[in-house]
N, C-alpha and C. Protein backbone atom coordinates (compact mmCIF):
# COMPACT_ATOMS: atom_id res chain seq x y z
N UNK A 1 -13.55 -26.76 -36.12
CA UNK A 1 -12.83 -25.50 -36.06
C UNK A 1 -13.61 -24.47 -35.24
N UNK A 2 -14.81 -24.46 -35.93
CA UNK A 2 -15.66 -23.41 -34.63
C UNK A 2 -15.68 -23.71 -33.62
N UNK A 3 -15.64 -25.16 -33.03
CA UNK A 3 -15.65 -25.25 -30.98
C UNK A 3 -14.68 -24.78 -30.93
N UNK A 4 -13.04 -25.23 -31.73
CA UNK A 4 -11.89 -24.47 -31.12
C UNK A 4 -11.74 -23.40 -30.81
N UNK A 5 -12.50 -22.84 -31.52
CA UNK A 5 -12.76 -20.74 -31.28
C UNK A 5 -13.33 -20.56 -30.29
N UNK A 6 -14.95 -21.14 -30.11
CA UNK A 6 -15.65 -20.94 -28.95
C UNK A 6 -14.78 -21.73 -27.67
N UNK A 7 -13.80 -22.65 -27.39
CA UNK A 7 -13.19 -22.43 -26.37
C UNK A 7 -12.58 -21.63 -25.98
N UNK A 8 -11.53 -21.41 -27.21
CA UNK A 8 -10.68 -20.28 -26.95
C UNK A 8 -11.14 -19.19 -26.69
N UNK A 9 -12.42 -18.73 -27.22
CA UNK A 9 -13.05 -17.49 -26.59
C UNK A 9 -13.14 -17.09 -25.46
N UNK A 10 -13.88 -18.82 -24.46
CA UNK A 10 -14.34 -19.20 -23.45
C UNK A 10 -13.22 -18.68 -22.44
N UNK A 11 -11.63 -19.48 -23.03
CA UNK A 11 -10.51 -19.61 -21.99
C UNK A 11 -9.95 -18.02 -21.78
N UNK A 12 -9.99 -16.95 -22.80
CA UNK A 12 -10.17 -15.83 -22.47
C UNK A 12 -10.60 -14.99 -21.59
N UNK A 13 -12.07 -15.69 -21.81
CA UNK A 13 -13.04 -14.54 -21.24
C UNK A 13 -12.56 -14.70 -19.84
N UNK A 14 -12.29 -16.23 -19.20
CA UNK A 14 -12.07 -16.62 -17.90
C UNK A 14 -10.80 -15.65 -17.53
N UNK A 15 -9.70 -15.78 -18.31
CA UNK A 15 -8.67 -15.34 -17.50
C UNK A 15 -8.62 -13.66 -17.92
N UNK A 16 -9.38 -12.90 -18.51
CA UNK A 16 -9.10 -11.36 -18.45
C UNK A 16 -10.69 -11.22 -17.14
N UNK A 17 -11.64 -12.42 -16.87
CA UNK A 17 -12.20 -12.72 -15.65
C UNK A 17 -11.37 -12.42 -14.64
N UNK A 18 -10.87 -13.29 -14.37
CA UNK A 18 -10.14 -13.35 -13.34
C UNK A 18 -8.87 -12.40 -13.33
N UNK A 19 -8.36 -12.14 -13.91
CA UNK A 19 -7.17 -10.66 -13.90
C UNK A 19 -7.70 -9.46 -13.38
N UNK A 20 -8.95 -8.96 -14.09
CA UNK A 20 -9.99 -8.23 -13.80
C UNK A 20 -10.22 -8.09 -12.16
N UNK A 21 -10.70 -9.32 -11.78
CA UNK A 21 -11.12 -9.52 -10.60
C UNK A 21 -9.93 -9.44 -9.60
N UNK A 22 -8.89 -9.79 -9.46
CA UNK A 22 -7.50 -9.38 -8.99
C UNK A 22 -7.23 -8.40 -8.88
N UNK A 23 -7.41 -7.75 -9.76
CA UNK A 23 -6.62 -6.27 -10.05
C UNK A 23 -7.82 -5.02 -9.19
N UNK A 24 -9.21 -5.65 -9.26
CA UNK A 24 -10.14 -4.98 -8.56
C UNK A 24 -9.87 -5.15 -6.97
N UNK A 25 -9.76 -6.04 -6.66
CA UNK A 25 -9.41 -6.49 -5.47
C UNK A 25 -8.57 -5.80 -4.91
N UNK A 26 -7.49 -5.87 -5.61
CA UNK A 26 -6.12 -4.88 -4.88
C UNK A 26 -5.89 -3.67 -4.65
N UNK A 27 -6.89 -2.99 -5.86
CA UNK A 27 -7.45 -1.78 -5.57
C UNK A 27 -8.25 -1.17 -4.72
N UNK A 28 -8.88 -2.00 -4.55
CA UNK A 28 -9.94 -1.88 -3.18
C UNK A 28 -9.57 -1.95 -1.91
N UNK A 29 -8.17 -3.06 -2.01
CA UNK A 29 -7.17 -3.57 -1.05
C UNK A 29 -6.56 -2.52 0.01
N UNK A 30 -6.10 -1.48 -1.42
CA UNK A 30 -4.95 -0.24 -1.50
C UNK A 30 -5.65 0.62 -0.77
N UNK A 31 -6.79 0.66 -1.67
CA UNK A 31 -7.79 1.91 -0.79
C UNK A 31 -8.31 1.82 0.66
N UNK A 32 -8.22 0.92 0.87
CA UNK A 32 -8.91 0.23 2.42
C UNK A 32 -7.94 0.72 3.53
N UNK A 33 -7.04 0.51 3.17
CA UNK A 33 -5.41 0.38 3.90
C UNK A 33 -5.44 1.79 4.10
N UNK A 34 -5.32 2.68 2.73
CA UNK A 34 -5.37 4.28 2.63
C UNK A 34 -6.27 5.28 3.55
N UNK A 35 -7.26 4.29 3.55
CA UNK A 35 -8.60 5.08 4.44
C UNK A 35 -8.08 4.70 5.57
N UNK A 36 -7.64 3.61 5.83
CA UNK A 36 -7.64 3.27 7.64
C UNK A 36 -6.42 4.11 8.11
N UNK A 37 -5.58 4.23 7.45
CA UNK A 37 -4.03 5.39 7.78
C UNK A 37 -4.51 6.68 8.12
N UNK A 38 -5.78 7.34 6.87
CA UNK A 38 -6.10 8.12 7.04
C UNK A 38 -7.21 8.70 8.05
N UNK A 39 -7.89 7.79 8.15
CA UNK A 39 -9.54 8.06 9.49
C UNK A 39 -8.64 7.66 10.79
N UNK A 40 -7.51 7.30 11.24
CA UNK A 40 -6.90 6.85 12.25
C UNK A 40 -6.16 7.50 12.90
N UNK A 41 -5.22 8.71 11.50
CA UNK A 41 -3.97 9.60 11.92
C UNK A 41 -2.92 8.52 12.01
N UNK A 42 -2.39 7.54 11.47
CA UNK A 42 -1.52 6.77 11.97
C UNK A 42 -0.27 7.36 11.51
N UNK A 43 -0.50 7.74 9.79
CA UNK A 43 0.57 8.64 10.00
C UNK A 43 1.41 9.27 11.06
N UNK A 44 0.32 10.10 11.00
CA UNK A 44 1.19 10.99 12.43
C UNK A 44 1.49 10.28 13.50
N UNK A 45 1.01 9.44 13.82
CA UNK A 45 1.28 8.63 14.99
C UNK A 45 2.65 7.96 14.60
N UNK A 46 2.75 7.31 13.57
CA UNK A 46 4.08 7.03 13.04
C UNK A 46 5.16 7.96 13.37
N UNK A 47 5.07 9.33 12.81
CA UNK A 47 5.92 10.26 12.48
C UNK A 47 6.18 10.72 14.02
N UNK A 48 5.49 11.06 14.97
CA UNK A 48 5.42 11.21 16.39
C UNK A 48 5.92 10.17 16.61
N UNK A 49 5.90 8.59 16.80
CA UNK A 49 6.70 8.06 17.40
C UNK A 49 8.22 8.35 16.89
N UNK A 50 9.05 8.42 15.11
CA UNK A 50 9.73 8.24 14.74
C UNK A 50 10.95 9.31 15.79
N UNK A 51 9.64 10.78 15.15
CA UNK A 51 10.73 11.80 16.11
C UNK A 51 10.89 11.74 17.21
N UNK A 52 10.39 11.19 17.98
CA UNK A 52 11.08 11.11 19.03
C UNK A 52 11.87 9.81 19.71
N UNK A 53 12.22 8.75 18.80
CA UNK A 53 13.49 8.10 18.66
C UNK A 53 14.42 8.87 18.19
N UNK A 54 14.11 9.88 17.27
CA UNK A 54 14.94 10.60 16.80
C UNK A 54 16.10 11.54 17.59
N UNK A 55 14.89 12.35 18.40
CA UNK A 55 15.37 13.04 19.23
C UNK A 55 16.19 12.14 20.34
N UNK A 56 15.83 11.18 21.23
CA UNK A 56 16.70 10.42 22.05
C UNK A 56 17.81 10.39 21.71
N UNK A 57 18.33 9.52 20.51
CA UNK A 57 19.57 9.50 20.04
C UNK A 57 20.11 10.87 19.74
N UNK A 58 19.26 12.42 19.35
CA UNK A 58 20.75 13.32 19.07
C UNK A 58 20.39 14.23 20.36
N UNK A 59 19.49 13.87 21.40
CA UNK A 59 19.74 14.72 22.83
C UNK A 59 20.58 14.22 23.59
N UNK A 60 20.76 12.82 22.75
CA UNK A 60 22.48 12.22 23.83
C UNK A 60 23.46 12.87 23.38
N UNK A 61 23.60 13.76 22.68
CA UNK A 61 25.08 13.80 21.73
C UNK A 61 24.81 15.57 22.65
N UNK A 62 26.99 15.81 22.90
CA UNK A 62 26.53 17.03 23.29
C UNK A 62 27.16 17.78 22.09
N UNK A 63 26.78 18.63 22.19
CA UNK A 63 26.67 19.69 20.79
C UNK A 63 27.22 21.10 21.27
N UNK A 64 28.97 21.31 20.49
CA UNK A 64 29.06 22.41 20.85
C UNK A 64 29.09 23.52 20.19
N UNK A 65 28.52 24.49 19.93
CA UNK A 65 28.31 25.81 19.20
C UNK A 65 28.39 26.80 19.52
N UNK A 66 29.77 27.38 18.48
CA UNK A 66 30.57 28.55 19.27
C UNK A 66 29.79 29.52 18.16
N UNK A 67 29.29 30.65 18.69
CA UNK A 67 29.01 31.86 17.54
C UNK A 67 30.01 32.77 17.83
């Protein structure tokens, strides 16, 4: 009865091990990604490219506005 415990202890410890270690990972993952968006400006680089697809499509359109 006691080895059964001390495995089961064992098979525990491994997998909140390894969950642990996953979950650290991805966090570190997240953050990595976060910093490189951020030390890069890609954002903005994103958002600068977006608007001005943006703009193409409604500087084709003519727009009339009577005041």
């Amino acid at each position: 009865m006691r080895f059964l415990i001390e495995l089961i202890k064992k098979f525990v410890l491994i997998l909140i091990g390894k969950w642990v270690k996953r979950t650290v990972l991805v966090v570190v993952g997240i953050v990595a990604a976060l910093f490189v968006v951020y030390f890069w400006n890609l954002d903005q680089k994103l958002l600068g490219w977006a608007y001005k697809q943006v703009n193409l499509i409604f500087d084709e359109k003519k727009v009339d506005q009577v005041f």
